[in-house]
C-alpha atoms as a PDB file:
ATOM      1  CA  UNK A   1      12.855   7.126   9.529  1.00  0.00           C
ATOM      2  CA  UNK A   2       9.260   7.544   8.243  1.00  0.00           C
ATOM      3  CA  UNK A   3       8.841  11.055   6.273  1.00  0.00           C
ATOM      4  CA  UNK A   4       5.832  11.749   4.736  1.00  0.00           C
ATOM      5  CA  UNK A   5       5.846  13.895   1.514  1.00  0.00           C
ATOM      6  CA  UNK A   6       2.641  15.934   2.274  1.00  0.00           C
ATOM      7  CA  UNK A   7       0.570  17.487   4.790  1.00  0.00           C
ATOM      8  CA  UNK A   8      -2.471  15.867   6.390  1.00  0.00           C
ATOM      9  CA  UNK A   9      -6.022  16.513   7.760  1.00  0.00           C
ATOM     10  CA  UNK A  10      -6.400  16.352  11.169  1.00  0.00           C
ATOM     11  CA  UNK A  11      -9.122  13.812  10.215  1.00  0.00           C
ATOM     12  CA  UNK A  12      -8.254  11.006   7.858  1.00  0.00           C
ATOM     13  CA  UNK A  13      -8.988   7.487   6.865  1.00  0.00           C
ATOM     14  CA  UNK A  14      -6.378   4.606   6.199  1.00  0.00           C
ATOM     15  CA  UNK A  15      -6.844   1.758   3.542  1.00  0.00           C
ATOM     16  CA  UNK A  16      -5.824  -1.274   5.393  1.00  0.00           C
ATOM     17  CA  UNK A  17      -4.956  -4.921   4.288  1.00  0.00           C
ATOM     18  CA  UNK A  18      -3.536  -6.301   7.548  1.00  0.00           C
ATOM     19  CA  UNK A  19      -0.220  -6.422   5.940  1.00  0.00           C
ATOM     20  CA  UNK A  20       2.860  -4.655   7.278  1.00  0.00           C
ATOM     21  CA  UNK A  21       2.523  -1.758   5.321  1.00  0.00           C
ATOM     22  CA  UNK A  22      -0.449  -0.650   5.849  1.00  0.00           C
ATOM     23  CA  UNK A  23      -0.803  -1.834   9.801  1.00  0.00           C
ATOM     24  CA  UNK A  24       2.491   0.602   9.900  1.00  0.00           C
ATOM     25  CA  UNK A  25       0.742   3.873   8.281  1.00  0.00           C
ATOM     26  CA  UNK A  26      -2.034   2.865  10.498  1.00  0.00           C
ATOM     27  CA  UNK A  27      -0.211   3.158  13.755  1.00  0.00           C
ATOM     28  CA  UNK A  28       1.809   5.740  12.845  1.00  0.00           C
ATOM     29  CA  UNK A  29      -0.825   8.054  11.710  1.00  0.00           C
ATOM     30  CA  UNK A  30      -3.176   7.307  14.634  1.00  0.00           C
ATOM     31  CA  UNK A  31      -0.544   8.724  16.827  1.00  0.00           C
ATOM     32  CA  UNK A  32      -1.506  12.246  15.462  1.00  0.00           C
ATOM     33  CA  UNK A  33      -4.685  12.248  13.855  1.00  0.00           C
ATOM     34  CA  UNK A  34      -7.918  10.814  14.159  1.00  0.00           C
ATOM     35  CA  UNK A  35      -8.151   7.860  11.862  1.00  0.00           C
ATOM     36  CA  UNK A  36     -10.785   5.466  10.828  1.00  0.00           C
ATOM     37  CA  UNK A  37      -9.495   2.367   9.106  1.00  0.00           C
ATOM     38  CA  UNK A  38     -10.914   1.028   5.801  1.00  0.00           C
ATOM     39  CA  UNK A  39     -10.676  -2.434   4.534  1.00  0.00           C
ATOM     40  CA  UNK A  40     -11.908  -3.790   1.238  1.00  0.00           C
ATOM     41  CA  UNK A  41     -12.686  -7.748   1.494  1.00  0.00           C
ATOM     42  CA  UNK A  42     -11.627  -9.101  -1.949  1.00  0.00           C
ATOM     43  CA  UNK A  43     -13.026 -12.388  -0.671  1.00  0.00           C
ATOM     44  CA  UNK A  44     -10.357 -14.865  -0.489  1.00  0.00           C
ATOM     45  CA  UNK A  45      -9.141 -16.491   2.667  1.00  0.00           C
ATOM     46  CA  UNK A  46      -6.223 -13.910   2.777  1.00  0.00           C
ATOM     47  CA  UNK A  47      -8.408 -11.034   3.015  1.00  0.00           C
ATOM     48  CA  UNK A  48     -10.806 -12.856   6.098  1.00  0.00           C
ATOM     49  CA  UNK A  49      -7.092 -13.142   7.653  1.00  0.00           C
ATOM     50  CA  UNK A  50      -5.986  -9.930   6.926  1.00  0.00           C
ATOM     51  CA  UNK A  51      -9.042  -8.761   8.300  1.00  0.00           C
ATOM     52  CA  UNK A  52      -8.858  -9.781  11.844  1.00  0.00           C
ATOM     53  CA  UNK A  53      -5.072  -8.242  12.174  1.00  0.00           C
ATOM     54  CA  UNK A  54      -6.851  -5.182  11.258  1.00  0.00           C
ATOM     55  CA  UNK A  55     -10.248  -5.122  13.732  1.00  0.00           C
ATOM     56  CA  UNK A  56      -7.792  -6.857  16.279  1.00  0.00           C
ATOM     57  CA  UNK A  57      -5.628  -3.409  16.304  1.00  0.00           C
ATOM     58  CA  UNK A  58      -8.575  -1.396  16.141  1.00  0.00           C
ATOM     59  CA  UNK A  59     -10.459  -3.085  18.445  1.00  0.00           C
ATOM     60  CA  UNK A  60      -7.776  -2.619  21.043  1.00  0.00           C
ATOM     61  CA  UNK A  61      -6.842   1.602  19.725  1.00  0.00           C
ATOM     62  CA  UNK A  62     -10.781   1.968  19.781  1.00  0.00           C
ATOM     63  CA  UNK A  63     -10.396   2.611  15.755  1.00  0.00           C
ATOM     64  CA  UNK A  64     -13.543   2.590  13.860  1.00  0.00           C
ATOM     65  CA  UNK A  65     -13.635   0.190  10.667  1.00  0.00           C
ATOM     66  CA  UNK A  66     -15.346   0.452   7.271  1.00  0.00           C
ATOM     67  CA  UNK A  67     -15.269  -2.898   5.455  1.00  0.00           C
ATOM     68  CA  UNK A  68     -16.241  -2.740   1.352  1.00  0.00           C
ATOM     69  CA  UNK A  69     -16.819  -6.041  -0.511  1.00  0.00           C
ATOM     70  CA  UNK A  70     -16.237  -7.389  -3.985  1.00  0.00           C
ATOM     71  CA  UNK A  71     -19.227  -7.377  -5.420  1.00  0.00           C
ATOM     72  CA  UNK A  72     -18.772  -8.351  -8.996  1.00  0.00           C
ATOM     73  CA  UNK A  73     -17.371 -11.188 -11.159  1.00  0.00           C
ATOM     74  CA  UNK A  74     -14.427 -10.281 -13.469  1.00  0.00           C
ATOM     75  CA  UNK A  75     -14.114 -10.476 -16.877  1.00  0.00           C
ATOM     76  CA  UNK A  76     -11.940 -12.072 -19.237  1.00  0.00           C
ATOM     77  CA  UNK A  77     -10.223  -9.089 -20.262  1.00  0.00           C
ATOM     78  CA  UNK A  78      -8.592  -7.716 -16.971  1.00  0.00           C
ATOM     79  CA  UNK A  79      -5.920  -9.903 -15.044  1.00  0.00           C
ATOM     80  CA  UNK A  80      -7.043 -10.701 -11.229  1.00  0.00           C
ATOM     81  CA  UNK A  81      -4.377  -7.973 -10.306  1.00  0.00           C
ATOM     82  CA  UNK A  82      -6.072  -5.227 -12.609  1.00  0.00           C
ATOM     83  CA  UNK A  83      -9.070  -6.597 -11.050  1.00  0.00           C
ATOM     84  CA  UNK A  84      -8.684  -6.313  -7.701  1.00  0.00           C
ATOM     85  CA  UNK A  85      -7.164  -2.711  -7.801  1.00  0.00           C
ATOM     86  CA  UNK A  86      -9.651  -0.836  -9.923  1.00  0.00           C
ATOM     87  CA  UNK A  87     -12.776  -2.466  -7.935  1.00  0.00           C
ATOM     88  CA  UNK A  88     -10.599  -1.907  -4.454  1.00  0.00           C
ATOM     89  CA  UNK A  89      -9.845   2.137  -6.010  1.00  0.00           C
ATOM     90  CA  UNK A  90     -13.711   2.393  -7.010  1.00  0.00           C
ATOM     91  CA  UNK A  91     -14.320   1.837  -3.406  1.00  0.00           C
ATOM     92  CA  UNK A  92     -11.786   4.093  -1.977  1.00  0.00           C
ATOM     93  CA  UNK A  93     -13.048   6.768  -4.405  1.00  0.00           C
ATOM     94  CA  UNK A  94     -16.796   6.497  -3.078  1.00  0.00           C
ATOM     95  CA  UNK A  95     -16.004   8.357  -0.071  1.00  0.00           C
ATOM     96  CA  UNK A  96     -15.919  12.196   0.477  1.00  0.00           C
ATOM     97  CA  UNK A  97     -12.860  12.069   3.155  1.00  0.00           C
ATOM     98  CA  UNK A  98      -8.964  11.843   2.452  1.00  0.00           C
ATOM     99  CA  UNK A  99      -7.750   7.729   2.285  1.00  0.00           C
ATOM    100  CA  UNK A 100      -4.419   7.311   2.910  1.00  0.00           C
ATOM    101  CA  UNK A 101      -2.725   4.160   1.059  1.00  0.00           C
ATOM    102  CA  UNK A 102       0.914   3.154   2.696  1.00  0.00           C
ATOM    103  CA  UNK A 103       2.578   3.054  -0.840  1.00  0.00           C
ATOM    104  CA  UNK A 104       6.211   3.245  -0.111  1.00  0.00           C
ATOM    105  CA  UNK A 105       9.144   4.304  -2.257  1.00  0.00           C
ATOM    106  CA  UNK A 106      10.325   0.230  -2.990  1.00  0.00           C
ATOM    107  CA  UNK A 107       6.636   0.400  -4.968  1.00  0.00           C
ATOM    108  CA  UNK A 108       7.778   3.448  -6.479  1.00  0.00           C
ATOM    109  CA  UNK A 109      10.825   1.809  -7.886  1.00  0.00           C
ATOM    110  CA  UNK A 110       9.275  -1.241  -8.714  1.00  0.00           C
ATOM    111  CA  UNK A 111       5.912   0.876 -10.442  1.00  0.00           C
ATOM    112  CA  UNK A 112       9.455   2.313 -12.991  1.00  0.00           C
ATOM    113  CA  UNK A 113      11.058  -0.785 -13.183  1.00  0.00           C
ATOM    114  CA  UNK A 114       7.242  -2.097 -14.335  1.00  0.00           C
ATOM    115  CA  UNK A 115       6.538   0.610 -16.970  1.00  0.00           C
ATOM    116  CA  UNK A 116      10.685   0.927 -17.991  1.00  0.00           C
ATOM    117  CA  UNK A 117       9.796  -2.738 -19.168  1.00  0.00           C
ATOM    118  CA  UNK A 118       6.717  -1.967 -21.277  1.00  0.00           C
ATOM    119  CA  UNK A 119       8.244   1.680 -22.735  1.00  0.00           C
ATOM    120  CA  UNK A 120       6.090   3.987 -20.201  1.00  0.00           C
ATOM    121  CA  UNK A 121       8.795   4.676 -17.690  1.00  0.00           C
ATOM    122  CA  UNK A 122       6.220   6.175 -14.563  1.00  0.00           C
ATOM    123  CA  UNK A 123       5.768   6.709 -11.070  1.00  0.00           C
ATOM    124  CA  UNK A 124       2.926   6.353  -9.004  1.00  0.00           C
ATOM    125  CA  UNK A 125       0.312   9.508  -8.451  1.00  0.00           C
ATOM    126  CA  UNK A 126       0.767  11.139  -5.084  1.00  0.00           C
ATOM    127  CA  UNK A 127      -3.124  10.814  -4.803  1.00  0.00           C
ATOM    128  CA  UNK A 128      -6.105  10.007  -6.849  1.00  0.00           C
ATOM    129  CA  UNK A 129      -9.141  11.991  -6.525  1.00  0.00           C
ATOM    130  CA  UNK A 130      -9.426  11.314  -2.719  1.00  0.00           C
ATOM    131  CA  UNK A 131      -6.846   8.493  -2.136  1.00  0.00           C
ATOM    132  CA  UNK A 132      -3.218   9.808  -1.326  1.00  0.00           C
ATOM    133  CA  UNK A 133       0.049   8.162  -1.243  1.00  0.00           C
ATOM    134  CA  UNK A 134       2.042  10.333   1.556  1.00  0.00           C
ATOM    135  CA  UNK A 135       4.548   7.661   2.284  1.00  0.00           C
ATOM    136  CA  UNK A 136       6.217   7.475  -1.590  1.00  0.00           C
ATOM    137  CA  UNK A 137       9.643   9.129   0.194  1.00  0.00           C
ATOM    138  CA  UNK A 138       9.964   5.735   2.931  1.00  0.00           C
ATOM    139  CA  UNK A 139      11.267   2.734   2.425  1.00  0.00           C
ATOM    140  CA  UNK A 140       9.371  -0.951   3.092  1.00  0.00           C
ATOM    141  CA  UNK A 141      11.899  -1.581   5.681  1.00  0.00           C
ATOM    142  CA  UNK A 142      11.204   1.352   7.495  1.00  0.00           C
ATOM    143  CA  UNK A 143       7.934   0.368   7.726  1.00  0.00           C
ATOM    144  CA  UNK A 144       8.968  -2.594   8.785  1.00  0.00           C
ATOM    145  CA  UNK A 145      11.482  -1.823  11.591  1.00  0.00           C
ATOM    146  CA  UNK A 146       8.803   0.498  13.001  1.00  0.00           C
ATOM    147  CA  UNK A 147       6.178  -1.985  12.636  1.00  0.00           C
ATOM    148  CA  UNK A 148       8.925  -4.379  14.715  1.00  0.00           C
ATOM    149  CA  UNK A 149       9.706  -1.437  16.995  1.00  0.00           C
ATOM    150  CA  UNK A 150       5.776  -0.562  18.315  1.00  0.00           C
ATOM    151  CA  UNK A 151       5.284  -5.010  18.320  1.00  0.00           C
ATOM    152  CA  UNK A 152       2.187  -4.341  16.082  1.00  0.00           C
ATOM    153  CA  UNK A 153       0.676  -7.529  14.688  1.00  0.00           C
ATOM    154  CA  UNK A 154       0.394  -7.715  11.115  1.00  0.00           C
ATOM    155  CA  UNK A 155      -0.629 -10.756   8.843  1.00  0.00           C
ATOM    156  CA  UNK A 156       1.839 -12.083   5.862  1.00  0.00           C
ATOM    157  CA  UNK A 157      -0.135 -12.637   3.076  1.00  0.00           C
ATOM    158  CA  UNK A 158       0.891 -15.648   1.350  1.00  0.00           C
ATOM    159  CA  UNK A 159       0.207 -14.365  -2.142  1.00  0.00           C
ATOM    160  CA  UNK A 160       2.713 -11.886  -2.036  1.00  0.00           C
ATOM    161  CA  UNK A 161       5.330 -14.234  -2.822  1.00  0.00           C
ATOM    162  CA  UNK A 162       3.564 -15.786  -5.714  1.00  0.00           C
ATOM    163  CA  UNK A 163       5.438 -14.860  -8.929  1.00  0.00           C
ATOM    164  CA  UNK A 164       3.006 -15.571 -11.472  1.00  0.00           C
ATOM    165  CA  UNK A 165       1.868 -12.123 -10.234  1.00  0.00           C
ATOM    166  CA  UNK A 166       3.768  -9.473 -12.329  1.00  0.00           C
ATOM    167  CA  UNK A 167       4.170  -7.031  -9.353  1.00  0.00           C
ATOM    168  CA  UNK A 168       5.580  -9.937  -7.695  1.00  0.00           C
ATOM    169  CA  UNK A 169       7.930 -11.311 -10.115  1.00  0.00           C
ATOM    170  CA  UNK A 170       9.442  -7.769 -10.463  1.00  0.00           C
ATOM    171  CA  UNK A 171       9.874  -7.545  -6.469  1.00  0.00           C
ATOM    172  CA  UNK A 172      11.342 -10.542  -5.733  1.00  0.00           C
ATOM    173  CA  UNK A 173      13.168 -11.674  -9.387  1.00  0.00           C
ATOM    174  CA  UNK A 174      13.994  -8.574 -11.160  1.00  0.00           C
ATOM    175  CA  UNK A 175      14.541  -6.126  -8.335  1.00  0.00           C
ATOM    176  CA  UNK A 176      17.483  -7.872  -6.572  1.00  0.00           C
ATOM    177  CA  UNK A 177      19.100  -7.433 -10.228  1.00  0.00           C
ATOM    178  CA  UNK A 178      18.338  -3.711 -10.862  1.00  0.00           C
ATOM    179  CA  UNK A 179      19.489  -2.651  -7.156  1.00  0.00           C
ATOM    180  CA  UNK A 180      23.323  -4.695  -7.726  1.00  0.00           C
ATOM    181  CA  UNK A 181      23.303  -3.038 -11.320  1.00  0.00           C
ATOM    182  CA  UNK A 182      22.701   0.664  -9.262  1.00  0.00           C
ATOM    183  CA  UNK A 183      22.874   0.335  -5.672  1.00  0.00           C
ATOM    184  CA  UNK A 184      21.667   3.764  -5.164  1.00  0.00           C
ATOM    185  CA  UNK A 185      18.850   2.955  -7.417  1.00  0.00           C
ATOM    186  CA  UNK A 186      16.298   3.818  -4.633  1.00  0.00           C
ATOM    187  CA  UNK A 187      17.512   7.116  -3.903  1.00  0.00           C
ATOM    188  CA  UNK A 188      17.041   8.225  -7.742  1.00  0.00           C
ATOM    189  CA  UNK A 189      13.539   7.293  -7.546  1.00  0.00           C
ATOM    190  CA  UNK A 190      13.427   9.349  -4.591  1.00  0.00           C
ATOM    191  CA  UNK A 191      14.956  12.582  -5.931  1.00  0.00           C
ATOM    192  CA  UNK A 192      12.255  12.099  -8.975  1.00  0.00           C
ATOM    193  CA  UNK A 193       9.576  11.690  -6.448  1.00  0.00           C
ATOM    194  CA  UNK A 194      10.435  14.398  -5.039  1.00  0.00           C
ATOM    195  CA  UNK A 195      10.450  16.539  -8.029  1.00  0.00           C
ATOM    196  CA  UNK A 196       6.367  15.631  -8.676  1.00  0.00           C
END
């Protein structure tokens, strides 16, 4: 079941990808509240086909979309991931009105399994400035069975099985590992979640 672990304006925007996640908060939320849908291009061919699951929904729920671009080279210093996330946050954080991002609790877990591994055991912010996270207490596959249950479309981004990624080597190598060492790993994070 989908619990969210704070209250919401009436009025709200959604950060979409086109993924399952987000396509999930998206039609879940519009249910109750008026929602605009915001999508940040990052300008690879995932992103074009991410974006037409996205203004394919809206189009159909009469959803208004706000696309942002990538609008700068990176450097050297920051890793395409790092990239991509502070230039896709900068955007979010532009706008006055409350984003909502469809982090889930399985990115909660993996966010502690990430900094347990570098000494900075953490959990993800329940918002940042604007930006907040009011799905941390779900799981993906809630998400995905409701995603399944309502047929919505949704676009499987290829990437997100490439492990040279670090946030994808952790969800696919090392997290299979961690949940048979403590099965109930999932519902720790959750308590401490909880507790922010």
């Amino acid at each position: 079941m989908i619990k969210l672990n704070q209250r919401l304006p009436k009025e709200l925007g959604i950060a979409v990808s086109g993924g399952v996640d987000s396509m999930a908060a998206l039609d879940f939320l519009s249910r109750r509240h008026k929602v605009t849908a915001y999508f940040f291009d990052h300008g690879t061919p995932s992103s074009l086909k991410g974006y037409l699951a996205v203004s394919n929904y809206c189009e159909r729920k009469e959803i208004p979309v706000v696309t942002g671009t990538l609008d700068r080279a990176r450097t050297d210093r920051q890793s395409l991931e790092q990239f991509w996330r502070t230039e896709r946050y900068a955007w979010l954080n532009s706008f006055d009105c409350k984003i909502v991002t469809a982090h889930h609790l399985d990115d909660c877990v993996e966010t502690w399994i990430w900094g347990s591994l570098n000494g900075t055991p953490r959990l993800p912010h329940k918002s940042i400035r604007n930006v907040v996270r009011p799905f941390l207490l779900t799981t993906k596959q809630e998400l995905v069975d409701w995603a399944s249950k309502q047929c919505i479309m949704y676009y499987n981004d290829e990437t997100n099985t490439d492990t040279s990624f670090t946030r994808n080597y952790i969800r696919h190598e090392l997290m299979p590992h961690a949940l048979q060492v403590n099965p109930g790993l999932r519902k720790v994070i959750r308590k401490r979640v909880q507790g922010l």
